[in-house]
N, C-alpha and C. Protein backbone atom coordinates (compact mmCIF):
# COMPACT_ATOMS: atom_id res chain seq x y z
N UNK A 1 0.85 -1.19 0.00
CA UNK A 1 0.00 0.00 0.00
C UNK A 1 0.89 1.24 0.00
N UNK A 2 0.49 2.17 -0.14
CA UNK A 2 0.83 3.50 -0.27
C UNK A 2 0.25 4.88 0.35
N UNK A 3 0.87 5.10 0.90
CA UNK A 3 0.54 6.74 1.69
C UNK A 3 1.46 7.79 1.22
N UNK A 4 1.28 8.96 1.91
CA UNK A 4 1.86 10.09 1.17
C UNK A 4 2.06 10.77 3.33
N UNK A 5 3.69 10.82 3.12
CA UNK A 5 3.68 11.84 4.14
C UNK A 5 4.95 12.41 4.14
N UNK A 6 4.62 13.63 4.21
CA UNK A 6 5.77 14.68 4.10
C UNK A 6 6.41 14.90 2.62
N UNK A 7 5.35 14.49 1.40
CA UNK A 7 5.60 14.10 -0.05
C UNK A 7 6.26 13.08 -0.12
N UNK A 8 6.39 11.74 0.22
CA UNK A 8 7.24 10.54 0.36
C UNK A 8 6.64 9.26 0.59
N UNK A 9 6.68 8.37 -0.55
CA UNK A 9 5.67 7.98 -1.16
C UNK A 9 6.18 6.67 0.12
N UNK A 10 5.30 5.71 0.99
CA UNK A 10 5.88 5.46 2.13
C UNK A 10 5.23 3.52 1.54
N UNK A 11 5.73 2.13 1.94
CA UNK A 11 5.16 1.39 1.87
C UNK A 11 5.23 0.23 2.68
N UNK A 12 3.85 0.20 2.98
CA UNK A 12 3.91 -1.02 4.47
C UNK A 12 3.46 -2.07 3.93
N UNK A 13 4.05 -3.03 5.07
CA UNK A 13 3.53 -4.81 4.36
C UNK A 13 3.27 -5.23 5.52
N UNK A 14 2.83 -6.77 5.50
CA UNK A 14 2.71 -7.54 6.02
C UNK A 14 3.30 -8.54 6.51
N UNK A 15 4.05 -8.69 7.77
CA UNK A 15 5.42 -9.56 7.27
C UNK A 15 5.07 -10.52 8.44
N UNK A 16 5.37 -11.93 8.18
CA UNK A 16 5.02 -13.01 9.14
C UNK A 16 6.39 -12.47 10.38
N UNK A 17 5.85 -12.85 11.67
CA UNK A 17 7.11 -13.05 12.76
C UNK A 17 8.03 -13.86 12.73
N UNK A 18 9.04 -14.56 13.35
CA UNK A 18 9.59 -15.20 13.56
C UNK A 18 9.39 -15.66 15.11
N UNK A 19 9.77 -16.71 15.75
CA UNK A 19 9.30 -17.38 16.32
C UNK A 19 9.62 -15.87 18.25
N UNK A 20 10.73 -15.79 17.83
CA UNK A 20 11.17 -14.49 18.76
C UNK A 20 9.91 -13.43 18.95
N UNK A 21 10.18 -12.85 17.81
CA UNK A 21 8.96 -11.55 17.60
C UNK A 21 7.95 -11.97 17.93
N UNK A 22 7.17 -13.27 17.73
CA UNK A 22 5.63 -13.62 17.91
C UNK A 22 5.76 -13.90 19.68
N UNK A 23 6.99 -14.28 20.39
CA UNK A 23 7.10 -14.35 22.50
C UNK A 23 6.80 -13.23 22.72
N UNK A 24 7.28 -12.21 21.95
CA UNK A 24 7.45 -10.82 22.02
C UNK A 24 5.81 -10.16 22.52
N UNK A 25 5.92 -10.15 21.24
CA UNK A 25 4.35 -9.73 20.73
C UNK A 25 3.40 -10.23 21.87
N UNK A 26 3.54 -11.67 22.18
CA UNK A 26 2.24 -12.12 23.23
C UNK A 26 2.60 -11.83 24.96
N UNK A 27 3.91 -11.63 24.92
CA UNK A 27 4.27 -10.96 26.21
C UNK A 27 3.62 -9.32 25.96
N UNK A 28 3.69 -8.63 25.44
CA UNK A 28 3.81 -7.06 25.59
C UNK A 28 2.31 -6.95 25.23
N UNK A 29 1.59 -7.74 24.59
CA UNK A 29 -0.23 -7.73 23.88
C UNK A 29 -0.99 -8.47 25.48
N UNK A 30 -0.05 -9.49 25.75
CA UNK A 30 -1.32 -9.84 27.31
C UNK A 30 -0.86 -8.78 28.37
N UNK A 31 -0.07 -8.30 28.64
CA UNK A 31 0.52 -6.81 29.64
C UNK A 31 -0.91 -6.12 29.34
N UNK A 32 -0.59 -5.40 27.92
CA UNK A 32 -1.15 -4.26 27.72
C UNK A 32 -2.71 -4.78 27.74
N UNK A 33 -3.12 -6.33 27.47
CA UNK A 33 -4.83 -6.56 27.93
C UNK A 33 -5.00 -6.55 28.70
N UNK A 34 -4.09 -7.39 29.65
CA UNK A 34 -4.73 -7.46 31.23
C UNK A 34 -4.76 -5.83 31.67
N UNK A 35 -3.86 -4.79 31.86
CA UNK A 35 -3.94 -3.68 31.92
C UNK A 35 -5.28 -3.00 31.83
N UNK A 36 -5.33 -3.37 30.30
CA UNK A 36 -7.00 -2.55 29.71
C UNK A 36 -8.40 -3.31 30.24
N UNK A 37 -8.01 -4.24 30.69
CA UNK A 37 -9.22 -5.53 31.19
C UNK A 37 -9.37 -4.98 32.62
N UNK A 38 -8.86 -4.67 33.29
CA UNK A 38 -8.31 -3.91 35.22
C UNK A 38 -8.81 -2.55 35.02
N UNK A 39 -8.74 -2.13 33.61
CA UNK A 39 -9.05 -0.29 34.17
C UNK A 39 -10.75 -0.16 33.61
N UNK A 40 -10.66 -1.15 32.42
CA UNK A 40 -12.27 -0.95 32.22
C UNK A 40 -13.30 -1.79 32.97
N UNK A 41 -13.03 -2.04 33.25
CA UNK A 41 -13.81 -3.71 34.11
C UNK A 41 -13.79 -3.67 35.15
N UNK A 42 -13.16 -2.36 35.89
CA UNK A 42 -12.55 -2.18 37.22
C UNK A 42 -12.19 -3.87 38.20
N UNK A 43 -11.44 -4.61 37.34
CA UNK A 43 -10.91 -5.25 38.64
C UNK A 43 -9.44 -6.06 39.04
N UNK A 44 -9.40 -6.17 39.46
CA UNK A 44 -7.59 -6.80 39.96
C UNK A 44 -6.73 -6.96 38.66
N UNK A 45 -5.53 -6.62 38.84
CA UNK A 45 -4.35 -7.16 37.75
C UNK A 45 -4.49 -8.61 37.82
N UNK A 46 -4.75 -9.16 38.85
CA UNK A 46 -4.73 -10.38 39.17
C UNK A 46 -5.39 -11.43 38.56
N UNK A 47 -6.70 -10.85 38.44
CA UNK A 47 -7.72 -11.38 38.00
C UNK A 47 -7.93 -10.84 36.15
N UNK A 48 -7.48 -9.73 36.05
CA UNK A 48 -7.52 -9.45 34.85
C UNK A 48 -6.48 -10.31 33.94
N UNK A 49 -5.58 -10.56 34.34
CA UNK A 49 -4.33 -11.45 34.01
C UNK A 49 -4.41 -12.56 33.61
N UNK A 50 -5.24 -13.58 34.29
CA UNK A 50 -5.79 -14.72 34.25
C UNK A 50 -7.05 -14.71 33.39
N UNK A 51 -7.66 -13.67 33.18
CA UNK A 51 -8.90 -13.50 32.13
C UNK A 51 -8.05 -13.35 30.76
N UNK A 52 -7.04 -12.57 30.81
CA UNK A 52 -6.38 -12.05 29.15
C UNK A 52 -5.14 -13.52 28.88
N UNK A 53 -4.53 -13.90 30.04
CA UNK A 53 -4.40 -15.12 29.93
C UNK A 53 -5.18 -16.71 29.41
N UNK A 54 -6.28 -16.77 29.99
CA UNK A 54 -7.07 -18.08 29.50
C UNK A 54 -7.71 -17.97 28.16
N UNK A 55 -7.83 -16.37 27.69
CA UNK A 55 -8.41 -16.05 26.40
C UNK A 55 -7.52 -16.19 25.18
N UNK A 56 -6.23 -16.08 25.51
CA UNK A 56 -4.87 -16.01 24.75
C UNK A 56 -4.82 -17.33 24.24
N UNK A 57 -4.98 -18.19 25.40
CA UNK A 57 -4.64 -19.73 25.39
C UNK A 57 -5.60 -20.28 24.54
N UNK A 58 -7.05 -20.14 24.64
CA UNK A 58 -7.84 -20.63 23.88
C UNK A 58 -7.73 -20.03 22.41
N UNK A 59 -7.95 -18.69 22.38
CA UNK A 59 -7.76 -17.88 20.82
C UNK A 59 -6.49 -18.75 19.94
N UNK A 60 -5.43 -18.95 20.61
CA UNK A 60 -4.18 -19.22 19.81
C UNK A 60 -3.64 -20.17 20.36
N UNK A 61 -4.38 -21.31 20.55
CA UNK A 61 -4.00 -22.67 20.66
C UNK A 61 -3.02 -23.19 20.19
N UNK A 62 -2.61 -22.60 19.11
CA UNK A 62 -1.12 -23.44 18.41
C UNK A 62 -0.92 -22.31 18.22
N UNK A 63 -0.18 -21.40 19.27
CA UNK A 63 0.59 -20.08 18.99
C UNK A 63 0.19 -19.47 17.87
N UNK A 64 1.22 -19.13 16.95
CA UNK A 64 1.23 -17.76 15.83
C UNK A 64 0.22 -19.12 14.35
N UNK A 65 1.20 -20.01 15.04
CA UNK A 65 0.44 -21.08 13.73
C UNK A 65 -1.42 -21.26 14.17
N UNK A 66 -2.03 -20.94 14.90
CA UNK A 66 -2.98 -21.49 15.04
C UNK A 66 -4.00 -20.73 13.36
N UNK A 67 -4.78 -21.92 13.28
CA UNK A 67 -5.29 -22.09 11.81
C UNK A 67 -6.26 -20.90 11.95
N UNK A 68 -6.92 -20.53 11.09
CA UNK A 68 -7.33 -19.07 10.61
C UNK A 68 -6.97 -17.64 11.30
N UNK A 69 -6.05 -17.54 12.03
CA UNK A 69 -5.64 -16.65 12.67
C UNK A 69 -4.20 -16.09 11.85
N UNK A 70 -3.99 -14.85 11.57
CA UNK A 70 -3.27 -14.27 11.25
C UNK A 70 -2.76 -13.00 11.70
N UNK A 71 -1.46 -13.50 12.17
CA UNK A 71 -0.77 -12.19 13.09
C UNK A 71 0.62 -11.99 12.47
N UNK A 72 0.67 -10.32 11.99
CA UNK A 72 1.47 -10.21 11.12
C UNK A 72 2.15 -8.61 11.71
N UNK A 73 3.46 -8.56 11.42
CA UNK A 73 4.28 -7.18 12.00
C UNK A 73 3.89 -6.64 11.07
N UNK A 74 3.71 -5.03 11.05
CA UNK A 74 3.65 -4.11 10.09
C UNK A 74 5.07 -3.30 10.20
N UNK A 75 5.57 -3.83 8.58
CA UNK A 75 7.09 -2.86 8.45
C UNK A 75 6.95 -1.68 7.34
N UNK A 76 7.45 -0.35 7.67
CA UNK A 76 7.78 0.51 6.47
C UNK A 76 8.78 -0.17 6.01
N UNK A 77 8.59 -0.06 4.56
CA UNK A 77 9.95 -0.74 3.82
C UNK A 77 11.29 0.31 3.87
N UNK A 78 10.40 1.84 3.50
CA UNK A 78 11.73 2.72 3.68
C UNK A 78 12.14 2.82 4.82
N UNK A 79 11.52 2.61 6.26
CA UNK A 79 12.57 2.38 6.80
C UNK A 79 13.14 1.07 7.91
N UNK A 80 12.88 0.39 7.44
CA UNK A 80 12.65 -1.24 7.49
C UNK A 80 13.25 -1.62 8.37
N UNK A 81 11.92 -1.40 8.84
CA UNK A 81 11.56 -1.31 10.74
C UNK A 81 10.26 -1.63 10.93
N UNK A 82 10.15 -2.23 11.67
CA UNK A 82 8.58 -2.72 12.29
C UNK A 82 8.22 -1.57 12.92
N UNK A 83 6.37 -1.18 12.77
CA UNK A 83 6.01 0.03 13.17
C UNK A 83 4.99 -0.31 14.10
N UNK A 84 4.61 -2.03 13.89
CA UNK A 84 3.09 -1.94 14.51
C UNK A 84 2.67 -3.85 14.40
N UNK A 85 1.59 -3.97 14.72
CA UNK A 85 1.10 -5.58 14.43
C UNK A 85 -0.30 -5.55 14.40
N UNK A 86 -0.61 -6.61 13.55
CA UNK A 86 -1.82 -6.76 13.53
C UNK A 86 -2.08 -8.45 13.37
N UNK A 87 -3.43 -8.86 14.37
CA UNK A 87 -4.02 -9.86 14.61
C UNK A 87 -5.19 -10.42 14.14
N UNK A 88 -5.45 -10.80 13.36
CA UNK A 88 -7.15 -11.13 13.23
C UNK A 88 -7.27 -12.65 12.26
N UNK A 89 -8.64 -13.02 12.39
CA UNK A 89 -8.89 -13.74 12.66
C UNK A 89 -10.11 -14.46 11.59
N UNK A 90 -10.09 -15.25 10.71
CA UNK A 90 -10.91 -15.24 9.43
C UNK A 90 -12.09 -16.14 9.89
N UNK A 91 -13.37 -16.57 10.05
CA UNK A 91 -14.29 -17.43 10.51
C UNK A 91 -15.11 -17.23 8.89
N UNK A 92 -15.02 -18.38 8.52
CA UNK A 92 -14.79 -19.17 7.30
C UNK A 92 -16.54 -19.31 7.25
N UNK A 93 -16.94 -19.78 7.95
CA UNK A 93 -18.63 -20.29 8.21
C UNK A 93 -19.32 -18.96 8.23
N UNK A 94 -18.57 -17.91 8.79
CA UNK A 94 -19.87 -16.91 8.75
C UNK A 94 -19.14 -15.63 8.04
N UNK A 95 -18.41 -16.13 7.36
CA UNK A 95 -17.65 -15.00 6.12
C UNK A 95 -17.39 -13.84 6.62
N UNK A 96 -16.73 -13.59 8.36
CA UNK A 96 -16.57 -12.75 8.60
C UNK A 96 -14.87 -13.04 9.06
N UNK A 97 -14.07 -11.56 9.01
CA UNK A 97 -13.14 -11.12 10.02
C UNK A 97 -13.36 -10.36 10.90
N UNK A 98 -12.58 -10.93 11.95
CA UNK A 98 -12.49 -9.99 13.29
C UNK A 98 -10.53 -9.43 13.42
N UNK A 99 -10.42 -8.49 14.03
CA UNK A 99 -9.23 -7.96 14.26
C UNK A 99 -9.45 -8.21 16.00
N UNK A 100 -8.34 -9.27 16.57
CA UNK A 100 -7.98 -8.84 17.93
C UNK A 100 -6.81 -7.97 18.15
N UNK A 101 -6.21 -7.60 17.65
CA UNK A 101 -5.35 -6.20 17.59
C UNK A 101 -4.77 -5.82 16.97
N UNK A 102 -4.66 -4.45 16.48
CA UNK A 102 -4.14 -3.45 15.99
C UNK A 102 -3.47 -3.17 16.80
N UNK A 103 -1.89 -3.14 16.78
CA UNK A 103 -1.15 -1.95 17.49
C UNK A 103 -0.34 -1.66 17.05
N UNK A 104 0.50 -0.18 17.18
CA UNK A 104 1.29 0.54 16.56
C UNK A 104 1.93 1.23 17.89
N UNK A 105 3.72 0.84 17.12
CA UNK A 105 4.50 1.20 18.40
C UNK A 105 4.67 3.05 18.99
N UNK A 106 4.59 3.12 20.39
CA UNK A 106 4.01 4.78 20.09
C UNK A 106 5.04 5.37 19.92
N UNK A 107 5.99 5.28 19.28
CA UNK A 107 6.75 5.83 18.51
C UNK A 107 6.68 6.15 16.98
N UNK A 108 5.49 5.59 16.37
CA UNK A 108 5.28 5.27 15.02
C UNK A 108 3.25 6.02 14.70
N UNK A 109 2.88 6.24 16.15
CA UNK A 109 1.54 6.60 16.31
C UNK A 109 1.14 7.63 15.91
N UNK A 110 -0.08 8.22 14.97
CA UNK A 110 -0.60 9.10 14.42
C UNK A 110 0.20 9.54 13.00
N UNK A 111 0.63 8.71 12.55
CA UNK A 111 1.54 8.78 11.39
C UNK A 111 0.74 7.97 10.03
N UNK A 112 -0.71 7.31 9.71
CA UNK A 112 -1.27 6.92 9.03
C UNK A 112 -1.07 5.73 9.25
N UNK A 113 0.19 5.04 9.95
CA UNK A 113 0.24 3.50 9.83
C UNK A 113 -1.22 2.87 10.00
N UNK A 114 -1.85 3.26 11.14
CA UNK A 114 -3.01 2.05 11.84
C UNK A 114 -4.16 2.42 10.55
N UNK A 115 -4.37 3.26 9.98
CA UNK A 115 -5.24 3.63 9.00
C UNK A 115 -4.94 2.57 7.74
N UNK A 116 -3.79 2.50 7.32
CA UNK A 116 -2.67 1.74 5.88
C UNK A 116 -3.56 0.42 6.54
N UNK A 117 -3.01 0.21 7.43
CA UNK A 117 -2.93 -1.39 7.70
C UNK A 117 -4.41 -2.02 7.93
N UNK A 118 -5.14 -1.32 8.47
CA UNK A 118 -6.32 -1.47 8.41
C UNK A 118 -6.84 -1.52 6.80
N UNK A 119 -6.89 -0.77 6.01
CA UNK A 119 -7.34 -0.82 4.51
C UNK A 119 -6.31 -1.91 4.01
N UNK A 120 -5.40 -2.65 4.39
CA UNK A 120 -4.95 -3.78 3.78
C UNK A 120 -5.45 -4.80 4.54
N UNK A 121 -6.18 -4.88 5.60
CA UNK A 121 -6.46 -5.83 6.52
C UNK A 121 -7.79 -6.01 5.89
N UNK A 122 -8.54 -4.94 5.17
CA UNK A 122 -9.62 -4.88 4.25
C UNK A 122 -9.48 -6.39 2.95
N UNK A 123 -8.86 -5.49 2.49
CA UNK A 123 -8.34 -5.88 1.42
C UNK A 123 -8.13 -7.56 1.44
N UNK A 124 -7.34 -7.94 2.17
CA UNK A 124 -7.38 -9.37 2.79
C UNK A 124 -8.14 -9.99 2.87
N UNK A 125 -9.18 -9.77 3.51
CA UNK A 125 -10.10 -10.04 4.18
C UNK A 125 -11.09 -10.40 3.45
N UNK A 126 -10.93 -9.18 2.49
CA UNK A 126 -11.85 -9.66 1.00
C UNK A 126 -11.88 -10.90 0.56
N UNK A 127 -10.25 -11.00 0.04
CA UNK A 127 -9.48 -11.63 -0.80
C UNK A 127 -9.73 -13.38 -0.30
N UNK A 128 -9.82 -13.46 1.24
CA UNK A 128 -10.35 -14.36 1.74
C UNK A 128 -11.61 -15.20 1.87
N UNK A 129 -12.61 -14.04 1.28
CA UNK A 129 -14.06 -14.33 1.10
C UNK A 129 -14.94 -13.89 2.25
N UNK A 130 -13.97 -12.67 3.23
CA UNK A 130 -14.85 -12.19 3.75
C UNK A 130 -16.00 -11.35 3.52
N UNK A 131 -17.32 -10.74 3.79
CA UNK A 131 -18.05 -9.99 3.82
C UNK A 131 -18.56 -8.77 4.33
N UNK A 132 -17.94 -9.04 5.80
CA UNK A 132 -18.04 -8.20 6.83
C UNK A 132 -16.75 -8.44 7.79
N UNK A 133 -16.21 -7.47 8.16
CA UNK A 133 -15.10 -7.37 9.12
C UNK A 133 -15.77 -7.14 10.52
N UNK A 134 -14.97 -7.46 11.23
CA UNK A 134 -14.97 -6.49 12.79
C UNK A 134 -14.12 -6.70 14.18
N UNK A 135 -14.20 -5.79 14.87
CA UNK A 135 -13.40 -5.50 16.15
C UNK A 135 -14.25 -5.49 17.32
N UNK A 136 -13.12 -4.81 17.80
CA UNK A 136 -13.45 -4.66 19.63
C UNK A 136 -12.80 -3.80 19.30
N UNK A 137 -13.23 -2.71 21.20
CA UNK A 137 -12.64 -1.64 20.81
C UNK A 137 -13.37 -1.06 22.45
N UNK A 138 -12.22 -1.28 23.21
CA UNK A 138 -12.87 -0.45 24.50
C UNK A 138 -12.92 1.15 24.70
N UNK A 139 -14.13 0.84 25.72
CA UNK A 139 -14.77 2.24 25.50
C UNK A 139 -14.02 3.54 25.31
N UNK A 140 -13.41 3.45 26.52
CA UNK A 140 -11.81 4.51 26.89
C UNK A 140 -10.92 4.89 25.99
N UNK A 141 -10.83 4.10 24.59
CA UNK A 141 -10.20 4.59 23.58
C UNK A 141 -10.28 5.06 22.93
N UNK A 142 -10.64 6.46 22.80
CA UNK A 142 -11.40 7.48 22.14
C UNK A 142 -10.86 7.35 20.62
N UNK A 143 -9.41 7.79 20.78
CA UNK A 143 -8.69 7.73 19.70
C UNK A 143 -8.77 6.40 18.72
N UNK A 144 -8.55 5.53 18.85
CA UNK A 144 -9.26 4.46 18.41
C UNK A 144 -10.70 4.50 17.55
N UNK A 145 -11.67 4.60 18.85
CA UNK A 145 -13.24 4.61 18.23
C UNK A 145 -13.39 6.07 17.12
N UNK A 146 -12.62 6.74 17.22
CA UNK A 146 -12.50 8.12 15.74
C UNK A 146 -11.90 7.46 14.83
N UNK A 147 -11.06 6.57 14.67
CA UNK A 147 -10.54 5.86 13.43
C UNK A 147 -11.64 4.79 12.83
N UNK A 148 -11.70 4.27 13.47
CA UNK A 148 -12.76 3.42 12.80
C UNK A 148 -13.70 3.81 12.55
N UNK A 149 -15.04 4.84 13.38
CA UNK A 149 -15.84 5.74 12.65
C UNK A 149 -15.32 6.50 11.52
N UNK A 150 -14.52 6.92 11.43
CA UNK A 150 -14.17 7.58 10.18
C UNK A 150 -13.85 6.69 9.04
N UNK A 151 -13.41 4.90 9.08
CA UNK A 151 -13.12 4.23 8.39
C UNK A 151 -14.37 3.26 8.25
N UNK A 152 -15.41 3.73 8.48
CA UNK A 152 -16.55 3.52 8.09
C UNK A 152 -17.32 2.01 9.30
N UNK A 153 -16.69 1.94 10.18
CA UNK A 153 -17.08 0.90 11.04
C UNK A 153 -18.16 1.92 11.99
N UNK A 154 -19.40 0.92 12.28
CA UNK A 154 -20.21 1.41 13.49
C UNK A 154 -20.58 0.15 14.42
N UNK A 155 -21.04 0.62 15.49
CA UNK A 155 -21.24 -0.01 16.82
C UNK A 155 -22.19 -0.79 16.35
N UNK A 156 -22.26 -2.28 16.91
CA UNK A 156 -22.88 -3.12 16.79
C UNK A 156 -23.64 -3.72 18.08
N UNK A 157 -23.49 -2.81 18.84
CA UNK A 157 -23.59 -3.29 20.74
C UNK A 157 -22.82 -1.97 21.57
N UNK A 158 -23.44 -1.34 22.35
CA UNK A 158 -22.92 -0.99 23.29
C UNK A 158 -22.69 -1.41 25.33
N UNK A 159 -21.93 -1.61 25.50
CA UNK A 159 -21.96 -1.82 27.05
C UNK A 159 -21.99 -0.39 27.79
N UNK A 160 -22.63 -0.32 28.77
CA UNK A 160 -22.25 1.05 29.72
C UNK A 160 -22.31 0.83 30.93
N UNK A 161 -21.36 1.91 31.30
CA UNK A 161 -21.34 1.28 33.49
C UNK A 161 -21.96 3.01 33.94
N UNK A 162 -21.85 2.74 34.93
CA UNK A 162 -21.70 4.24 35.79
C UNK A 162 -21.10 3.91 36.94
N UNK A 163 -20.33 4.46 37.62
CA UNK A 163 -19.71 4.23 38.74
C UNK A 163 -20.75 5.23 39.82
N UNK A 164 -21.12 4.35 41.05
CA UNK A 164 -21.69 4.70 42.08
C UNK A 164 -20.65 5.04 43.13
């Protein structure tokens, strides 16, 4: 794909991990869930840990290889370096994708990457015989839920709390 920033014609891919990068990836992706699972959910690291844990285990049963799941680094080629990753997940029976994560290192953030990769995660997805895509996307992430509204995704369900 192709973006334009700073007039410089920029191009990201899709590049499988290696067995390193994918420890990586599931160390620093269950941190940052259990984290987000404790602040929205209000409850224990403890318990959040063991929730983003048992979900990990089941989702990716045979690690990076597990069958319709595709988790791939996002590299600029010009400067060929990993900027970001993306996770998702093809369900064949109901012609849909789901994305369990998008992330982009925040060193690389607000720079078009998560936008690129998303319209190739499209694209894919197609190419796969999907119909309909979709995510998650907690509430608290404002920044987030403006990308995808603007990339044409809407809410399919809302949850709401109020704190007493």
């Amino acid at each position: 794909m192709v973006k334009y920033e700073q007039g410089v014609i920029v191009l990201i891919q899709f590049q499988e991990m290696n067995e390193q990068e994918f420890m990586n990836f599931r160390a620093r992706s269950l941190k940052e869930y259990t984290q987000e699972i404790s602040e929205n959910y209000d409850i224990t690291l403890e318990r959040a840990s063991e929730q983003a844990s048992k979900q990990f285990n089941e989702l990716l049963s045979d690690g990076q290889h597990t069958e319709d799941h595709f988790i791939f680094k996002l590299v600029d080629d010009q400067l060929q370096k990993s900027v970001g990753v993306i996770w998702y997940f093809f369900d064949k029976d109901e012609k849909k994708a789901f994305i369990y994560e998008i992330w982009m290192d925040p060193t690389h953030r607000g720079k078009g990457y998560g936008s690129e990769a998303i319209e190739m995660y499209h694209k894919r997805a197609k190419d796969l015989g999907a119909r309909k895509v979709g995510l998650h996307v907690f509430g608290k992430n404002a920044g987030a839920i403006k990308l995808y509204n603007r990339l044409g995704y809407e809410a399919t369900g809302i949850v709401m709390e109020k704190q007493l």
